[in-house]
Protein backbone atom coordinates (compact mmCIF):
# COMPACT_ATOMS: atom_id res chain seq x y z
CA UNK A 1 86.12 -127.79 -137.35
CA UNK A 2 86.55 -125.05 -139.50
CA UNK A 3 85.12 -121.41 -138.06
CA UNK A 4 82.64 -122.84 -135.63
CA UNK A 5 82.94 -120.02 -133.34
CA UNK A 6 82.24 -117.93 -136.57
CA UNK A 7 79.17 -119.93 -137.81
CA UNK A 8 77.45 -119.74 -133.98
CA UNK A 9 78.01 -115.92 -134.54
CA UNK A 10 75.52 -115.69 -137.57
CA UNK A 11 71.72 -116.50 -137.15
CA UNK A 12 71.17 -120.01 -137.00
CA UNK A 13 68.20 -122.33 -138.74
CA UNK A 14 67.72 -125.84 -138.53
CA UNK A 15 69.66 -126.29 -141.64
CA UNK A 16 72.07 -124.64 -140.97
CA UNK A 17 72.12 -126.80 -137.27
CA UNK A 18 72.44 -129.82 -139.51
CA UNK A 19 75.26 -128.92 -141.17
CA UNK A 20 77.36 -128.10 -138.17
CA UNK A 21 76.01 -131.79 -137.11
CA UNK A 22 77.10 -133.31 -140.58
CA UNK A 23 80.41 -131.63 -139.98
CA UNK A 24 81.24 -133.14 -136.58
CA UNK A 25 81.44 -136.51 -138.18
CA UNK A 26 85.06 -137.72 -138.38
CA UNK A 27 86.12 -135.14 -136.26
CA UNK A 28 86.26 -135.67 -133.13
CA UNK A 29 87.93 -132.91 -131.16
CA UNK A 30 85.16 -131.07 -133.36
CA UNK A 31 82.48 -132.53 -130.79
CA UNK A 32 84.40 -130.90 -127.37
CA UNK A 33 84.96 -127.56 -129.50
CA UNK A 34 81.74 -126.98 -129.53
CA UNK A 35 80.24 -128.29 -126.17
CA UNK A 36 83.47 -125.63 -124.56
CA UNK A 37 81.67 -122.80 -126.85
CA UNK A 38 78.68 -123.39 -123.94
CA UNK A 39 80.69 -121.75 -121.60
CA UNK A 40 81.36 -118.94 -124.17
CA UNK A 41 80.95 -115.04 -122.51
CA UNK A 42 79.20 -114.07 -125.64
CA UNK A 43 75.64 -115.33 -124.71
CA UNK A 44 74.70 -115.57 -128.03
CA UNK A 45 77.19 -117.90 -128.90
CA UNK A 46 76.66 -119.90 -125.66
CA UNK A 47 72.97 -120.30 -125.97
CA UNK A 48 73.53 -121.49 -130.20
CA UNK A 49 76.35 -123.70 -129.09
CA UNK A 50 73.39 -125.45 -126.54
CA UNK A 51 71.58 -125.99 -129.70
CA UNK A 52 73.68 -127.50 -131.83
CA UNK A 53 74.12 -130.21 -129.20
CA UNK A 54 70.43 -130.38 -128.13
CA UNK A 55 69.78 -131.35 -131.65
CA UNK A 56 73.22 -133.33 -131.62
CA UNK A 57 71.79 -135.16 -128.32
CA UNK A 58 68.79 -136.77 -130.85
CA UNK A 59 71.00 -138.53 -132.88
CA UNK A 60 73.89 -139.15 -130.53
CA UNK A 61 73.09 -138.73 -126.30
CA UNK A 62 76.02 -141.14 -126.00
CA UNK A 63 78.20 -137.98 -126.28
CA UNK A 64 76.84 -136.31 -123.73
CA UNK A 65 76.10 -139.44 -120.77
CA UNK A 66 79.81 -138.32 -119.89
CA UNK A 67 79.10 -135.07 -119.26
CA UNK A 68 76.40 -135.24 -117.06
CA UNK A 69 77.86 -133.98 -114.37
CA UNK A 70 78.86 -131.10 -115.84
CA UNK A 71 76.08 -130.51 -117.84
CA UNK A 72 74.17 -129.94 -114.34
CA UNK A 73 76.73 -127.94 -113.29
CA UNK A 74 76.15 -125.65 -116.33
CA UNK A 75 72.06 -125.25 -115.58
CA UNK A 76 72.46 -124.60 -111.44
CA UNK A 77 74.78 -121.91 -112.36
CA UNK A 78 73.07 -118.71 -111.81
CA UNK A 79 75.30 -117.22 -114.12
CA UNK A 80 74.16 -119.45 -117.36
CA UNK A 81 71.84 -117.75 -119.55
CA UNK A 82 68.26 -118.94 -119.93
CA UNK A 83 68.28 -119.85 -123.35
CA UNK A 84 71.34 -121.62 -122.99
CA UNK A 85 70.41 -123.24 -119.26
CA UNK A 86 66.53 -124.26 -121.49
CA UNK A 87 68.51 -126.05 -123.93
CA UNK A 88 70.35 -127.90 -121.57
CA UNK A 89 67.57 -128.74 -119.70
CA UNK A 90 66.22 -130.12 -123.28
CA UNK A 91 69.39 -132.54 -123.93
CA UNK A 92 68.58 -133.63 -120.21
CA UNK A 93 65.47 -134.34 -121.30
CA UNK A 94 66.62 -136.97 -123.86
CA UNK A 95 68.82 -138.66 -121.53
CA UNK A 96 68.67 -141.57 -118.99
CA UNK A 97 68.58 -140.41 -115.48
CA UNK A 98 71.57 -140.89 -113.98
CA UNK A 99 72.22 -143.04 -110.92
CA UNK A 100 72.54 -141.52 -108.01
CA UNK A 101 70.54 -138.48 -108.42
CA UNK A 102 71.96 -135.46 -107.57
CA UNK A 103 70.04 -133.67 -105.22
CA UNK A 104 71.15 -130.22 -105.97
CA UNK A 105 69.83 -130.73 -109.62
CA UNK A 106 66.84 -132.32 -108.64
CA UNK A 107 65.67 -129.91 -106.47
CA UNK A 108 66.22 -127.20 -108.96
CA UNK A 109 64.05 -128.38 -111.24
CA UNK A 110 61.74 -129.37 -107.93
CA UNK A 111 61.98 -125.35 -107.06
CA UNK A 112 61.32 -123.93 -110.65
CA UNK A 113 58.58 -125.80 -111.99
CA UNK A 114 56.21 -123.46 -111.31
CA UNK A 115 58.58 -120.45 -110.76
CA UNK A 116 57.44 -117.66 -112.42
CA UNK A 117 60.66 -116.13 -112.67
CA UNK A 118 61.64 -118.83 -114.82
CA UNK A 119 60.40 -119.30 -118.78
CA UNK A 120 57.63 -121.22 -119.36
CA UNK A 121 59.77 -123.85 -121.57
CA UNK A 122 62.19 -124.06 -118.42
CA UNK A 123 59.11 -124.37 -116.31
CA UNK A 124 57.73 -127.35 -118.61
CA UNK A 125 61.22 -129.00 -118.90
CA UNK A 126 62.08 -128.59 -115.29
CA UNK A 127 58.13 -130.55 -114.55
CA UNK A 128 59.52 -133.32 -117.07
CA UNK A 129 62.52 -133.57 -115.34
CA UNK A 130 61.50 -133.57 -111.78
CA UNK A 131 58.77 -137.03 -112.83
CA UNK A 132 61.81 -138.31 -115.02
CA UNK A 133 63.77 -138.77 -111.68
CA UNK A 134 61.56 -139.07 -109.16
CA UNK A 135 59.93 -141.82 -110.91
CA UNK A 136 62.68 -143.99 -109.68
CA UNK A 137 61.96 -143.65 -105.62
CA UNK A 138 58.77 -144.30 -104.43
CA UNK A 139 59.40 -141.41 -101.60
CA UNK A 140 60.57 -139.50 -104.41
CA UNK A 141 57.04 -139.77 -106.48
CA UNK A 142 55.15 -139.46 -103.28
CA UNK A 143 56.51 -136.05 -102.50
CA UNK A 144 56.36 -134.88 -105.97
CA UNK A 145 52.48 -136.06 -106.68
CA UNK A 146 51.85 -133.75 -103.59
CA UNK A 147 53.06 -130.62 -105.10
CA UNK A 148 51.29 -131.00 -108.24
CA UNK A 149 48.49 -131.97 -106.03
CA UNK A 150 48.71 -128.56 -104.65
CA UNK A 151 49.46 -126.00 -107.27
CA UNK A 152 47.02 -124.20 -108.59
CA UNK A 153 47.12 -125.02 -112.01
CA UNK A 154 45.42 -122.18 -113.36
CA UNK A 155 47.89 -119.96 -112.69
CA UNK A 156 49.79 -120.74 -114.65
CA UNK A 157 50.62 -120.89 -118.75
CA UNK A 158 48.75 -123.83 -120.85
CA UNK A 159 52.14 -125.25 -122.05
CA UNK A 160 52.96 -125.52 -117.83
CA UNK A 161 49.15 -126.90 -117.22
CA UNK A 162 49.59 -129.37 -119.97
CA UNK A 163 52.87 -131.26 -118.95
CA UNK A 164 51.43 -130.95 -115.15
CA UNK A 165 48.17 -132.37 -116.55
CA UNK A 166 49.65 -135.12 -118.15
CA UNK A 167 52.44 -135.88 -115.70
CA UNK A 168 49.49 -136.19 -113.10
CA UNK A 169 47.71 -138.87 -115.38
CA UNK A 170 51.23 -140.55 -115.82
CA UNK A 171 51.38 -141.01 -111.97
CA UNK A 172 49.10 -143.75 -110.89
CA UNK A 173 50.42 -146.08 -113.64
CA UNK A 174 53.68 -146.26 -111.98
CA UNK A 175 54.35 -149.58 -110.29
CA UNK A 176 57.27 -150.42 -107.93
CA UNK A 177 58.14 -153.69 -106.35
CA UNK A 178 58.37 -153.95 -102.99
């Protein structure tokens, strides 16, 4: 792909997201070009890279089931910017849990959903995550319906209180076979 490095320098739009999309089709060495500019040193381009594939992960999260692995990799590295760590988080968000969990990555997003330190968006998206896979093991759920249980809500910003809120509601209408 011609001057993606270039193009992730500039100020990007959603247009201008689409046509980096458009112009991964047929190409594709194009596709691992861009996921390696994630790793990037330039934060910048890192974090724009992570959202060119969040919005790639929409139309295509068959490109990224692979890379799971290292995809988690990228977000419990305390060296990974926010923005691009959020963004992650986000294309996690459209995939299928994978089987086994990880534990480490679980109980990141177990640790930060209501981690001040962390953005609210990361917050939200870690919450989303954390039901997403414990959703599969009763223990799991059981564990995880305590914490939100326990946390004061109302600390706490309303885009945090509103996936809490509704992951809460979402809770009892899980069923598992025993």
């Amino acid at each position: 792909m011609e001057n993606l490095e270039e193009r992730l320098r500039k100020s990007l739009n959603r247009k201008r997201i689409d046509l980096i999309i458009d112009s991964l089709k047929g190409e594709p060495d194009s596709f691992s070009l861009l996921y390696s500019l994630i790793d990037s040193s330039d934060s910048k381009i890192s974090w724009r890279a992570a959202w060119v594939c969040e919005k790639l992960c929409v139309s295509r999260p068959d490109y990224f089931i692979p890379l799971q692995d290292n995809m988690m990799d990228k977000v419990l590295n305390e060296d990974t910017c926010m923005g691009t760590r959020r963004q992650l988080l986000s294309i996690f968000n459209c995939l299928p849990i994978r089987s086994p969990l990880r534990v480490d990555f679980l109980n990141f997003c177990l640790d930060h959903c209501f981690d001040p330190a962390y953005p609210n968006a990361v917050q939200s998206l870690c919450l989303k995550l954390s039901f997403k896979m414990c959703r599969t093991h009763k223990d799991l759920l059981s564990e995880f319906k305590s914490i939100l249980e326990n946390t004061d809500l109302e600390l706490f910003a309303s885009s945090v209180k509103a996936v809490a809120k509704n992951t809460r509601k979402a809770i009892p209408k899980i069923k598992f076979i025993d």
